[in-house]
C-alpha atoms as a PDB file:
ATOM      1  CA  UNK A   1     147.040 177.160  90.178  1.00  0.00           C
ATOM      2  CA  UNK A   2     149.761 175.574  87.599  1.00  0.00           C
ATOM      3  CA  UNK A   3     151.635 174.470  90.806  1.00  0.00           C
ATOM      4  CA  UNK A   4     148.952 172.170  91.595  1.00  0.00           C
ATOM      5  CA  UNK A   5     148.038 170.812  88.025  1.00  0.00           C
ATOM      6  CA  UNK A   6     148.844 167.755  86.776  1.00  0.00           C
ATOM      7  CA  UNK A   7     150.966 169.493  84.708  1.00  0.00           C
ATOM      8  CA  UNK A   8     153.479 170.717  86.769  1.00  0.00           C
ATOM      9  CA  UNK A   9     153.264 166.872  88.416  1.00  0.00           C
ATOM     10  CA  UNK A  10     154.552 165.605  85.196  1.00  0.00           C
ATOM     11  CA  UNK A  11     157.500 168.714  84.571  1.00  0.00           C
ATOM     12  CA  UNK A  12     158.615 168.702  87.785  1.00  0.00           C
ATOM     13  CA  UNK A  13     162.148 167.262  89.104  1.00  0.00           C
ATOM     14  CA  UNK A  14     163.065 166.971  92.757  1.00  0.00           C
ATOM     15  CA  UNK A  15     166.439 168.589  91.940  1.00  0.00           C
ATOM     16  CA  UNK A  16     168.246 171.107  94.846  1.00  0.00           C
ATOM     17  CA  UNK A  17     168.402 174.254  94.708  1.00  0.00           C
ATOM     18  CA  UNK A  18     171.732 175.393  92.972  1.00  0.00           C
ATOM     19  CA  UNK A  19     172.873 178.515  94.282  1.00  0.00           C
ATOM     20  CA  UNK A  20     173.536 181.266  91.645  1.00  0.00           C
ATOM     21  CA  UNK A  21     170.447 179.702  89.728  1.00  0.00           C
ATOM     22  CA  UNK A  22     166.639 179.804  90.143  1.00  0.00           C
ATOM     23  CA  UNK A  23     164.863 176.647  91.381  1.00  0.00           C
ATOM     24  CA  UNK A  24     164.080 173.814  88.617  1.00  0.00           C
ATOM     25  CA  UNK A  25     160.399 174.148  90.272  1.00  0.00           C
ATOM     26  CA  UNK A  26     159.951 176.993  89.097  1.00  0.00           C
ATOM     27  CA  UNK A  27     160.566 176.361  85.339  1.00  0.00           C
ATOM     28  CA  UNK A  28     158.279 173.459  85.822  1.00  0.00           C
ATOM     29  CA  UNK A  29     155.771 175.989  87.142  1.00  0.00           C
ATOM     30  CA  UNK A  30     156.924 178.423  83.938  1.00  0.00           C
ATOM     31  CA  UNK A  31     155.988 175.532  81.704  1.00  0.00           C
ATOM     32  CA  UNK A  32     153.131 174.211  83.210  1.00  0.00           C
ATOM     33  CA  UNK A  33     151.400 177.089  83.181  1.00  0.00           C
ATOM     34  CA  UNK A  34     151.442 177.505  79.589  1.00  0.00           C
ATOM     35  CA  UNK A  35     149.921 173.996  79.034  1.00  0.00           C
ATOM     36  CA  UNK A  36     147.190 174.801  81.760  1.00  0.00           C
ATOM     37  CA  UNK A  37     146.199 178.126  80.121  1.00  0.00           C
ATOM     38  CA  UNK A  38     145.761 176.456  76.906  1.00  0.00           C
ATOM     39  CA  UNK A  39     143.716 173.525  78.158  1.00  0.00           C
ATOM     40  CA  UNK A  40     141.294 175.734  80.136  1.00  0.00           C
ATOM     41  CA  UNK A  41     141.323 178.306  77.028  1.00  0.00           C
ATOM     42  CA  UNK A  42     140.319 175.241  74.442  1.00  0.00           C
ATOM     43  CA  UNK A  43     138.084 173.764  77.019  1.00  0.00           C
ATOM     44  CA  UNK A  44     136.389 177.312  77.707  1.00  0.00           C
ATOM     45  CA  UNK A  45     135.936 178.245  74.149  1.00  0.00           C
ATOM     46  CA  UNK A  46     138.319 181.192  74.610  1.00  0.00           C
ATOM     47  CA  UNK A  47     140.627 180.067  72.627  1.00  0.00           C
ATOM     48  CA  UNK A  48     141.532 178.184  68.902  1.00  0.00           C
ATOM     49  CA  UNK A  49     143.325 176.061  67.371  1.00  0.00           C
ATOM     50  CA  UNK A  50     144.009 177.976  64.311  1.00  0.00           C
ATOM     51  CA  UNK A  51     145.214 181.212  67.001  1.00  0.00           C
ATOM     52  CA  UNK A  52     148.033 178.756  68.561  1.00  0.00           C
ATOM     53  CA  UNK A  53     149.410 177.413  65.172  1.00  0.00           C
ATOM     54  CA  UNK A  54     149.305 180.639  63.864  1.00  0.00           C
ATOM     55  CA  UNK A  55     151.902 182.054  66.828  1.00  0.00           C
ATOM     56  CA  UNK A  56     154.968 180.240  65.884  1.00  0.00           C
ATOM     57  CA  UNK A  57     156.524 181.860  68.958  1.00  0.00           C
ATOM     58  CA  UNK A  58     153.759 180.534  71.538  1.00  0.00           C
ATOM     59  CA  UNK A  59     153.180 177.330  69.604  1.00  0.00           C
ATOM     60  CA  UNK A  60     156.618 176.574  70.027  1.00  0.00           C
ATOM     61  CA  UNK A  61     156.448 177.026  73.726  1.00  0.00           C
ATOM     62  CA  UNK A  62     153.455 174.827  74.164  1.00  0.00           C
ATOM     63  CA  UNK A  63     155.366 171.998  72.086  1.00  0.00           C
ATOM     64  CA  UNK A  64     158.012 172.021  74.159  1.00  0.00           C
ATOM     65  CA  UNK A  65     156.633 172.038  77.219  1.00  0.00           C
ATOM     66  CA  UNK A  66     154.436 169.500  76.225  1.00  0.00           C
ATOM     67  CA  UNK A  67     157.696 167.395  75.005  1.00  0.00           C
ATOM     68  CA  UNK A  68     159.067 167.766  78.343  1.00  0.00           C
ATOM     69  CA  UNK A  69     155.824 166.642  80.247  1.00  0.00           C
ATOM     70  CA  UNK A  70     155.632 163.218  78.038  1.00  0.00           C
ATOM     71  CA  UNK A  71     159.447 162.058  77.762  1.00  0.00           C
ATOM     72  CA  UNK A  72     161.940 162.045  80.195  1.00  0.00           C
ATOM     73  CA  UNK A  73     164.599 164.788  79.533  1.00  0.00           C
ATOM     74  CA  UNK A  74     168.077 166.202  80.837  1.00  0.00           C
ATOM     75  CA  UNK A  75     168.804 169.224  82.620  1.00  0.00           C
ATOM     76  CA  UNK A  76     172.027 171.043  82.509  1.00  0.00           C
ATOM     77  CA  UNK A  77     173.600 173.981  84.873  1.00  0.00           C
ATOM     78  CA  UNK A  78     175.783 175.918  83.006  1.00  0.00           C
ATOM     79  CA  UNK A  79     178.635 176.600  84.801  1.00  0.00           C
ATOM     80  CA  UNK A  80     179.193 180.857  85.882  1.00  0.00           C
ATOM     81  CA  UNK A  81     182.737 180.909  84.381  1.00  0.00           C
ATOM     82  CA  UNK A  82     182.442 178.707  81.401  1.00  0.00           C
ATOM     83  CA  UNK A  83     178.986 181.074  80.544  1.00  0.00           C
ATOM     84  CA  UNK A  84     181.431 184.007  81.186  1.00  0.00           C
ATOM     85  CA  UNK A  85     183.811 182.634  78.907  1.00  0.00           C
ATOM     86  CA  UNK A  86     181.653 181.864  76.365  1.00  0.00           C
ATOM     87  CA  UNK A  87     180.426 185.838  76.807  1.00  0.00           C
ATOM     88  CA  UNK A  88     183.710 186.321  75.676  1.00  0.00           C
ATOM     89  CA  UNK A  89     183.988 184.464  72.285  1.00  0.00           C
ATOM     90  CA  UNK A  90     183.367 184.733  68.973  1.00  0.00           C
ATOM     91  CA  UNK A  91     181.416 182.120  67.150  1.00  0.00           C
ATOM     92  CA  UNK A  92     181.558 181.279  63.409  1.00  0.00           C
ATOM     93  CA  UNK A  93     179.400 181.986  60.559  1.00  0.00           C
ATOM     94  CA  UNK A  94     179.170 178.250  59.508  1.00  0.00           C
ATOM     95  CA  UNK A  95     178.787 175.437  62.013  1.00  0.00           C
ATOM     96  CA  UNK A  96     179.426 171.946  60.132  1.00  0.00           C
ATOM     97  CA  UNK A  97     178.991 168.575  61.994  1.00  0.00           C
ATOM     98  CA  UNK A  98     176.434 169.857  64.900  1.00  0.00           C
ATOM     99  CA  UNK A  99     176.277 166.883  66.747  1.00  0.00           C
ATOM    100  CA  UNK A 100     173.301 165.642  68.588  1.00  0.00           C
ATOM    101  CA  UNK A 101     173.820 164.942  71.855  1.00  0.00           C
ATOM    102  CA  UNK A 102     170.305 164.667  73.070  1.00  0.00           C
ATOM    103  CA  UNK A 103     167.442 164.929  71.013  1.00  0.00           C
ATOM    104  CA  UNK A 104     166.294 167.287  73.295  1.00  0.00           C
ATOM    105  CA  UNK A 105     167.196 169.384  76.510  1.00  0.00           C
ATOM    106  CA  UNK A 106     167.199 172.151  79.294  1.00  0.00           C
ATOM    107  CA  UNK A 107     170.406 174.188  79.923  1.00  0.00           C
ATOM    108  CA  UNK A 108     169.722 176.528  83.450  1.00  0.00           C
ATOM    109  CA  UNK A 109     171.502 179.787  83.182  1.00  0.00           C
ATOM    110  CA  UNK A 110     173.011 181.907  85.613  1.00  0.00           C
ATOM    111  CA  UNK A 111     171.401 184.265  87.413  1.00  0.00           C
ATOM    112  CA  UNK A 112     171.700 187.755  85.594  1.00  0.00           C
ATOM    113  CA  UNK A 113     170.630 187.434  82.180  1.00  0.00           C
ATOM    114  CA  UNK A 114     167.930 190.001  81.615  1.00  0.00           C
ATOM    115  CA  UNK A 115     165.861 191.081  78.001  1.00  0.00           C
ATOM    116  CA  UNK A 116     166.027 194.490  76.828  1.00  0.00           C
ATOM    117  CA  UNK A 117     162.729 194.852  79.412  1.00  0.00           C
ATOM    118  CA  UNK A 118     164.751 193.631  82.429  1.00  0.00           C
ATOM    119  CA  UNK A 119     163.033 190.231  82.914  1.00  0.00           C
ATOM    120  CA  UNK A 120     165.498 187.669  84.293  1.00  0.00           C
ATOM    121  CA  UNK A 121     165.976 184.517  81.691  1.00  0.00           C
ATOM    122  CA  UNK A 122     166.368 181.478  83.852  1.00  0.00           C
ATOM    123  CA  UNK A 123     166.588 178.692  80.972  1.00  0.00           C
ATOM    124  CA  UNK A 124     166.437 177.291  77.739  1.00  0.00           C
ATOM    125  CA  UNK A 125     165.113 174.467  76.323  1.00  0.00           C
ATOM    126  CA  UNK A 126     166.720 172.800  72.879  1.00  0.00           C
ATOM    127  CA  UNK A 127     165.582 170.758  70.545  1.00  0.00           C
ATOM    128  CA  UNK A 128     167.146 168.620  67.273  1.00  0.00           C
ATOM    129  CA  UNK A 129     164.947 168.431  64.614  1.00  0.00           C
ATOM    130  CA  UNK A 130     166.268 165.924  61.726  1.00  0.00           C
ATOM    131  CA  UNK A 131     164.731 165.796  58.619  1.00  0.00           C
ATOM    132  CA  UNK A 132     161.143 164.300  58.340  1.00  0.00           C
ATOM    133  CA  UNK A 133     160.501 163.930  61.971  1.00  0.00           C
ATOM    134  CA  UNK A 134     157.130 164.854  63.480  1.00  0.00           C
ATOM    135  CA  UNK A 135     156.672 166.952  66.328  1.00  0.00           C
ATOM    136  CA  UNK A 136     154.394 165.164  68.968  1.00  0.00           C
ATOM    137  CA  UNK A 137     150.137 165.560  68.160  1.00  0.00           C
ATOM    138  CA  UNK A 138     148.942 167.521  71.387  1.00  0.00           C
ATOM    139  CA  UNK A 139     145.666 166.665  72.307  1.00  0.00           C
ATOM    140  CA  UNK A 140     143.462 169.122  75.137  1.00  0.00           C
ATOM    141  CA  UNK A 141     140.244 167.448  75.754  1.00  0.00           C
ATOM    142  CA  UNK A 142     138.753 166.950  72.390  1.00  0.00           C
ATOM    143  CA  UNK A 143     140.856 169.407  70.630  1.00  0.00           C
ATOM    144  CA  UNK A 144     144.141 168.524  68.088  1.00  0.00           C
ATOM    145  CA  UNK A 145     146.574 170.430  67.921  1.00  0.00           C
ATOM    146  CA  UNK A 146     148.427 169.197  64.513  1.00  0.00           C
ATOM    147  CA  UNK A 147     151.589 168.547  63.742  1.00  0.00           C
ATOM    148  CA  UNK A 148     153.628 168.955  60.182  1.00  0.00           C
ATOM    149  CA  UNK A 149     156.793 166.954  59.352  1.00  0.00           C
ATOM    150  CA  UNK A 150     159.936 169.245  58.844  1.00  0.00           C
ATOM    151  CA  UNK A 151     161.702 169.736  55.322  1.00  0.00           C
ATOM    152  CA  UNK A 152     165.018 169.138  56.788  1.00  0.00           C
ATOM    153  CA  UNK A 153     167.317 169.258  59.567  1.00  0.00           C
ATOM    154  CA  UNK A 154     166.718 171.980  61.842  1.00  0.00           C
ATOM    155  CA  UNK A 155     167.586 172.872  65.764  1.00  0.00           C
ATOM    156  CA  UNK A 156     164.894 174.935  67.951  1.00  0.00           C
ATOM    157  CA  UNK A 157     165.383 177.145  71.129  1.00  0.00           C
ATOM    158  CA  UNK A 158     162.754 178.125  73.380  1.00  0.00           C
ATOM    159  CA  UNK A 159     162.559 180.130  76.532  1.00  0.00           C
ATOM    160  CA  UNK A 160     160.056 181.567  78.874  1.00  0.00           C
ATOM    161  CA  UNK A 161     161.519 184.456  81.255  1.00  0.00           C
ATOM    162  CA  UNK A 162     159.496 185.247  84.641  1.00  0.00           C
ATOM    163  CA  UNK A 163     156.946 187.252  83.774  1.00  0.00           C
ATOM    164  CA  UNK A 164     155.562 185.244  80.696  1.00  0.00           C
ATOM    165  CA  UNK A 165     157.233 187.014  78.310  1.00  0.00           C
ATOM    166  CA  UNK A 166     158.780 184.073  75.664  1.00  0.00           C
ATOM    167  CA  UNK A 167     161.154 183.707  72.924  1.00  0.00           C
ATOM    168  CA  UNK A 168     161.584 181.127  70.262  1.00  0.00           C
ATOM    169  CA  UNK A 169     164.026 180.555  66.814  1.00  0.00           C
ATOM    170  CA  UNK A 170     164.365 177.971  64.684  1.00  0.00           C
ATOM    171  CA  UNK A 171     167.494 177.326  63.316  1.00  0.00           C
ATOM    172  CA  UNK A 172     167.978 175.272  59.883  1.00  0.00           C
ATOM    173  CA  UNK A 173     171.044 173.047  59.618  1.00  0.00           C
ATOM    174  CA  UNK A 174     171.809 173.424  56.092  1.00  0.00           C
ATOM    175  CA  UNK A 175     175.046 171.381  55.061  1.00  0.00           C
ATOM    176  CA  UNK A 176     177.696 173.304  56.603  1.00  0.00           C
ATOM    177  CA  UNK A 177     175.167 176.609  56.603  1.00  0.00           C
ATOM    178  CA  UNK A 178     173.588 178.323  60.029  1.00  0.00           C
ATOM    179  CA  UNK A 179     170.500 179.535  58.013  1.00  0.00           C
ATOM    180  CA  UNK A 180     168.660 181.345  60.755  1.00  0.00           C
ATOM    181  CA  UNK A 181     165.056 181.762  61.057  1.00  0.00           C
ATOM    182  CA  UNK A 182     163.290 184.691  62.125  1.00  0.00           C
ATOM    183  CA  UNK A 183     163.162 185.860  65.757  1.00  0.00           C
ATOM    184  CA  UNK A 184     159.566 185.550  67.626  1.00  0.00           C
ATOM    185  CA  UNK A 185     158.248 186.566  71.058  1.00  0.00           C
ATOM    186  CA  UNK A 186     155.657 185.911  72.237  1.00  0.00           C
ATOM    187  CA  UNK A 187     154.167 187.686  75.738  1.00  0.00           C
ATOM    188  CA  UNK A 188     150.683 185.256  77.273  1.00  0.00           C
ATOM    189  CA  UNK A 189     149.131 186.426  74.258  1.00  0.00           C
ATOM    190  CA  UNK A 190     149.360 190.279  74.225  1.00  0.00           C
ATOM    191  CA  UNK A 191     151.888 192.775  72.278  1.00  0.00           C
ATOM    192  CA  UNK A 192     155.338 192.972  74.425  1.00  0.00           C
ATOM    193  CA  UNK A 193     156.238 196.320  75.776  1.00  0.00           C
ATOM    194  CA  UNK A 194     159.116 196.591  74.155  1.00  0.00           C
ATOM    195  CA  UNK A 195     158.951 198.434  71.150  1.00  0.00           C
ATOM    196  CA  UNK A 196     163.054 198.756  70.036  1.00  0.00           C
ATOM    197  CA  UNK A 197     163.069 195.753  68.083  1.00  0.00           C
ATOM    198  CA  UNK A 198     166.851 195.912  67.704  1.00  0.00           C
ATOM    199  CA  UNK A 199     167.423 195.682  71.008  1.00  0.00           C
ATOM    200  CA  UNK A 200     165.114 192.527  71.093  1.00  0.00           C
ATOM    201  CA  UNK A 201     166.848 190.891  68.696  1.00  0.00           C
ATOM    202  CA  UNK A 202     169.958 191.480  69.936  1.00  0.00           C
ATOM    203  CA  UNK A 203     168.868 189.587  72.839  1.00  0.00           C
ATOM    204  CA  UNK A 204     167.783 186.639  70.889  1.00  0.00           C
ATOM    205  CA  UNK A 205     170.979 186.412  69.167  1.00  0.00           C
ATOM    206  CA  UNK A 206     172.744 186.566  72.594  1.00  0.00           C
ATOM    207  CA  UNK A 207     170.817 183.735  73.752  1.00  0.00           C
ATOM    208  CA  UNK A 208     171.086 181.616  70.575  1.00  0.00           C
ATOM    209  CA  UNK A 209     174.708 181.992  70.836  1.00  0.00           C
ATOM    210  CA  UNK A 210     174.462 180.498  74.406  1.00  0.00           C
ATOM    211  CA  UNK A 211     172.865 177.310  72.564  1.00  0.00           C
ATOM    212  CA  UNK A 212     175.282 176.918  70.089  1.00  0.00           C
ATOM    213  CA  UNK A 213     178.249 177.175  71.923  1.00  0.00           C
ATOM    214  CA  UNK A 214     176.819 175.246  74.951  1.00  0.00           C
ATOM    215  CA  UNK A 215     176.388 172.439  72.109  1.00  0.00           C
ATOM    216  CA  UNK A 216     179.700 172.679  70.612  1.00  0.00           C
ATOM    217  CA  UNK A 217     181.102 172.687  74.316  1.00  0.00           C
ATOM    218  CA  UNK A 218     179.078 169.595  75.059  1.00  0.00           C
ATOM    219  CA  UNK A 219     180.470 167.791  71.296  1.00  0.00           C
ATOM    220  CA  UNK A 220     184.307 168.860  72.066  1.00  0.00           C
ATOM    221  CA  UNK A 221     184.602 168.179  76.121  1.00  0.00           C
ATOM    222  CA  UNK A 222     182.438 165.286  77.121  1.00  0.00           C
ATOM    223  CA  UNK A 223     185.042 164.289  79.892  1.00  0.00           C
ATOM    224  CA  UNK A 224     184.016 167.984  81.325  1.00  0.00           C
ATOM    225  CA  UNK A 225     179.896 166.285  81.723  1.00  0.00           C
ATOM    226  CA  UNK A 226     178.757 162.650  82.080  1.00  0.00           C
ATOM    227  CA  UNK A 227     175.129 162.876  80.010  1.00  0.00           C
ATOM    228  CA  UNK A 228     172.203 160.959  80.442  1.00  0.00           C
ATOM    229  CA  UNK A 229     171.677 158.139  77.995  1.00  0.00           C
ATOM    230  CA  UNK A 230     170.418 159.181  75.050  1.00  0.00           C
ATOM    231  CA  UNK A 231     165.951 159.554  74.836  1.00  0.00           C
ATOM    232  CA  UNK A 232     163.339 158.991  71.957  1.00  0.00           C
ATOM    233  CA  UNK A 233     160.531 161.218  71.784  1.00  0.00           C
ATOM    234  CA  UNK A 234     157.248 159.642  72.668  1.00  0.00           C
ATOM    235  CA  UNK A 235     154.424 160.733  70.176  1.00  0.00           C
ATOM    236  CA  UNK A 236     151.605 159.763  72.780  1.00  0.00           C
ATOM    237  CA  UNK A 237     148.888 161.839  74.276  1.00  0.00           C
ATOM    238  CA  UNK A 238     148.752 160.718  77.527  1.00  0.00           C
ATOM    239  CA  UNK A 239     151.917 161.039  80.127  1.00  0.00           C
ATOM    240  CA  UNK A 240     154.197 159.046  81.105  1.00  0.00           C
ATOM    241  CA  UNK A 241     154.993 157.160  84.652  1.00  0.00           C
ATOM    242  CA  UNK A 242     159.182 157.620  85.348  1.00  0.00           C
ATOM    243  CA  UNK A 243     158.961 154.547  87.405  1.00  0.00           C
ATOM    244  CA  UNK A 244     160.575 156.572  90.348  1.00  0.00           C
ATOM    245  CA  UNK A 245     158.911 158.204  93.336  1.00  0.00           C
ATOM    246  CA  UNK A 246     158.686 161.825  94.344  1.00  0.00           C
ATOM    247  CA  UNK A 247     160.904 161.402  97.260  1.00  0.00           C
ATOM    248  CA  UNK A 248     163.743 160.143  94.750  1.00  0.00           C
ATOM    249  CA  UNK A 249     166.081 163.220  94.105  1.00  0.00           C
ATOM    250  CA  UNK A 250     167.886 164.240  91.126  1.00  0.00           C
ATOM    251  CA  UNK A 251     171.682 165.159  90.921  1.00  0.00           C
ATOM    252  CA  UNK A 252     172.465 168.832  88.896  1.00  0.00           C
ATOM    253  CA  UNK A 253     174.482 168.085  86.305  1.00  0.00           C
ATOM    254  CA  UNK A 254     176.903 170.882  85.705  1.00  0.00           C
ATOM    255  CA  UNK A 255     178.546 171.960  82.267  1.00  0.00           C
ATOM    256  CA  UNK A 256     181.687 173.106  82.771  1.00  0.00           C
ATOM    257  CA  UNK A 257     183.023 171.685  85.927  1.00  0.00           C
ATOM    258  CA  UNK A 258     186.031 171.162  84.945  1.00  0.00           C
ATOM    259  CA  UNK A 259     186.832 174.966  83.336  1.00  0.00           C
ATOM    260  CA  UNK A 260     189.431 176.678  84.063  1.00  0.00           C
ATOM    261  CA  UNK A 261     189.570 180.037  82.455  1.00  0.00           C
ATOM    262  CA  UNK A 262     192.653 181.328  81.336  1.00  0.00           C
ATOM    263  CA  UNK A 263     194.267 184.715  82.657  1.00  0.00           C
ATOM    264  CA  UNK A 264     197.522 186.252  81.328  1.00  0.00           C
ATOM    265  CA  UNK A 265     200.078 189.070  82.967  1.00  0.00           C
ATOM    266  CA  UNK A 266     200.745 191.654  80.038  1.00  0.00           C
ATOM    267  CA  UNK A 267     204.511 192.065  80.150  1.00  0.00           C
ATOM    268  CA  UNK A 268     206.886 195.031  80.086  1.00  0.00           C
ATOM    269  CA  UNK A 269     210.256 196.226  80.310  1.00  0.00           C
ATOM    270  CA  UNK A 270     211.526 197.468  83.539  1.00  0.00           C
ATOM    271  CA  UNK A 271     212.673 200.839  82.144  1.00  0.00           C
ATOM    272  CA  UNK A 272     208.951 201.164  79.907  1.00  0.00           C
ATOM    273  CA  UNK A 273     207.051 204.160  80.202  1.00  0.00           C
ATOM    274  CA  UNK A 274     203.732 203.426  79.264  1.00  0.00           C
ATOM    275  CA  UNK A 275     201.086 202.474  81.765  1.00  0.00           C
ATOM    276  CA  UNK A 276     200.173 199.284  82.552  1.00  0.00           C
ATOM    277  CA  UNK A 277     197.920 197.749  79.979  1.00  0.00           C
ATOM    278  CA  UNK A 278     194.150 197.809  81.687  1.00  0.00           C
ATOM    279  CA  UNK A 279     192.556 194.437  82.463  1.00  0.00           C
ATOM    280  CA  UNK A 280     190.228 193.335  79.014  1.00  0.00           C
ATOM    281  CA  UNK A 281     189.448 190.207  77.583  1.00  0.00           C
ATOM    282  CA  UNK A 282     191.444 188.967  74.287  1.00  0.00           C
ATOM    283  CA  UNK A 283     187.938 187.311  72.964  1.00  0.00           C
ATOM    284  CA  UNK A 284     187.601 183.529  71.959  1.00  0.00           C
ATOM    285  CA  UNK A 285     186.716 181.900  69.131  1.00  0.00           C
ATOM    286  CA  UNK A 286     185.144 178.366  67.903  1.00  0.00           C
ATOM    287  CA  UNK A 287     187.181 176.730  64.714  1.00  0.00           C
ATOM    288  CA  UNK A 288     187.802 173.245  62.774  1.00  0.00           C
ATOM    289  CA  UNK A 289     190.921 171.782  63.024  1.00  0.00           C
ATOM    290  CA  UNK A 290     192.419 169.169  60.588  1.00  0.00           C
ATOM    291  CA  UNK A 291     193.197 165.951  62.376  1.00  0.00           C
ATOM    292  CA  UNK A 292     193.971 162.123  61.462  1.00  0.00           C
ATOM    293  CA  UNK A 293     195.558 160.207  58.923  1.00  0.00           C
ATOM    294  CA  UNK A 294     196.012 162.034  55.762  1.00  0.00           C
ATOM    295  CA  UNK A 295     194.540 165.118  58.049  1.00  0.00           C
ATOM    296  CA  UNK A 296     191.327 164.217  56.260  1.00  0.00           C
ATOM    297  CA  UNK A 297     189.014 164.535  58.836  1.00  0.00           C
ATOM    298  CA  UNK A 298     187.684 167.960  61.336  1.00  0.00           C
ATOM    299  CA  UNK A 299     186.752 168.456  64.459  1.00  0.00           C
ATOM    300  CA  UNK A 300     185.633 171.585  66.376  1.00  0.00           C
ATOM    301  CA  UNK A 301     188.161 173.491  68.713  1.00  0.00           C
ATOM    302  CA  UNK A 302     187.257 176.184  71.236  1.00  0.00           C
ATOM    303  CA  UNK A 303     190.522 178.870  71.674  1.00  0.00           C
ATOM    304  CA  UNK A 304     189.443 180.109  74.688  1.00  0.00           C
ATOM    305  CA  UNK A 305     189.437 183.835  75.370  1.00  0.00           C
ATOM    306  CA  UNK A 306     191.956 185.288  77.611  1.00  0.00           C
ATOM    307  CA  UNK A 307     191.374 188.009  80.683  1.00  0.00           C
ATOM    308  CA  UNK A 308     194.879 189.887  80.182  1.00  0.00           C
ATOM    309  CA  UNK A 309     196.064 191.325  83.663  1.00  0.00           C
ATOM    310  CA  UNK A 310     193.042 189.303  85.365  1.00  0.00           C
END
């Protein structure tokens, strides 16, 4: 049914299939099915207002898919080693100087990424919210669902794995302070299965961490991605016509398609008689570097992690 709403006519992007990753159709089936449940639960009487802005988790899905279904947006495949890579690395307590390099996005991941249930997460959307900005009034039918300014600079991360099952944070930008907010899933409106909330949030954190670093990737190597020009979100209720045709296809644009990871040979002496170190990663980190005249200004650097005897 969401396949052949007007919703997934509007999400949809006639991009090819990338191997390693899951079709783009299908997230614009993922997405459009949450708008088309909540138009046919508002329009049915099953379902309130008040129920959706009460679910942070599932009202933050619903934005963003209804973002993405009014605005033109960018897609990104992140590449298998850089994601390995950044697997591998550390990132720091304070990020200062976040850079926006879209107001808003979706990064495709790799194929392997599964929650603490086993569900396979596909994507994630992003979002930069600066300081007194409005999130788009949705409107089902008759029904308005509101919108409240934000009280300062904050960046949002949504994702909806296969079966349903969703996962949003918002993240407050705080000077040069990460203040994170709290966790929330959301599972098409019942209790998840998953009762070790540990586990769950480790998860979360894992695929925050994707965000950031994904971000700070995107600030630090631009030669390593061409992006799209840069988009302003439209605040009206009604969609949008791209000007191009479904026939016209879309090229993948690929994070990371210039990485190279790095490898090292641990060395010995001819006459040593320990063993061969094994083969482990010497783990990356994310740091600000002094740079320019005076060495007054910073800018992010990624020390890549290592695979010793790779």
């Amino acid at each position: 049914m969401a396949q052949k709403s007007h919703w997934f006519a509007k999400l949809n992007r006639a991009y090819p299939k990338v191997k390693g990753y899951q079709p783009f159709s299908s997230i614009a089936k993922n997405l459009a099915y949450n708008l088309l449940a909540v138009e046919m639960g508002l329009t049915e009487g099953e379902l309130k207002v008040k129920n959706i802005v009460a679910d942070f988790a599932w009202s933050a899905i619903i934005v963003s898919a209804w973002t993405l279904a009014h605005n033109e947006f960018p897609v990104w495949w992140l590449d298998k080693k850089l994601f390995a890579a950044f697997e591998e690395s550390d990132l720091p307590k304070a990020i200062a100087d976040l850079q926006q390099v879209t107001p808003f996005g979706i990064v495709m991941l790799p194929e392997g990424i599964r929650n603490p249930d086993g569900e396979y997460c596909d994507w994630v959307f992003f979002q930069f919210l600066p300081e007194g900005s409005a999130l788009p009034i949705m409107q089902f039918g008759s029904h308005i669902i509101p919108s409240v300014p934000t009280d300062c600079d904050k960046l949002r991360w949504v994702t909806t794995l296969r079966n349903g099952t969703g996962y949003a944070s918002t993240i407050e930008l705080v000077g040069d302070e990460l203040v994170h907010g709290d966790f929330e899933i959301a599972s098409a409106g019942f209790i998840d299965s998953n009762k070790d909330l540990d586990l769950e949030q480790q998860f979360q954190k894992r695929i925050e961490r994707i965000v950031l670093q994904t971000l700070l990737y995107l600030q630090t190597r631009p030669d390593d991605l061409t992006p799209p020009p840069p988009t302003a979100i439209s605040t009206k209720g009604q969609g949008f016509s791209s000007g191009k045709s479904k026939s016209d296809r879309f090229s993948p644009l690929i994070i990371g398609q210039k990485f190279q990871p790095k490898t090292e040979r641990a060395t010995g002496t001819t006459h040593s008689t320990h063993a061969t170190p094994r083969t482990h990663w010497r783990r990356g980190h994310w740091r600000r570097v002094a740079i320019g005249e005076g060495r007054q200004q910073r800018e992010w650097r990624w020390i890549q992690p290592v695979l010793v005897n790779g």
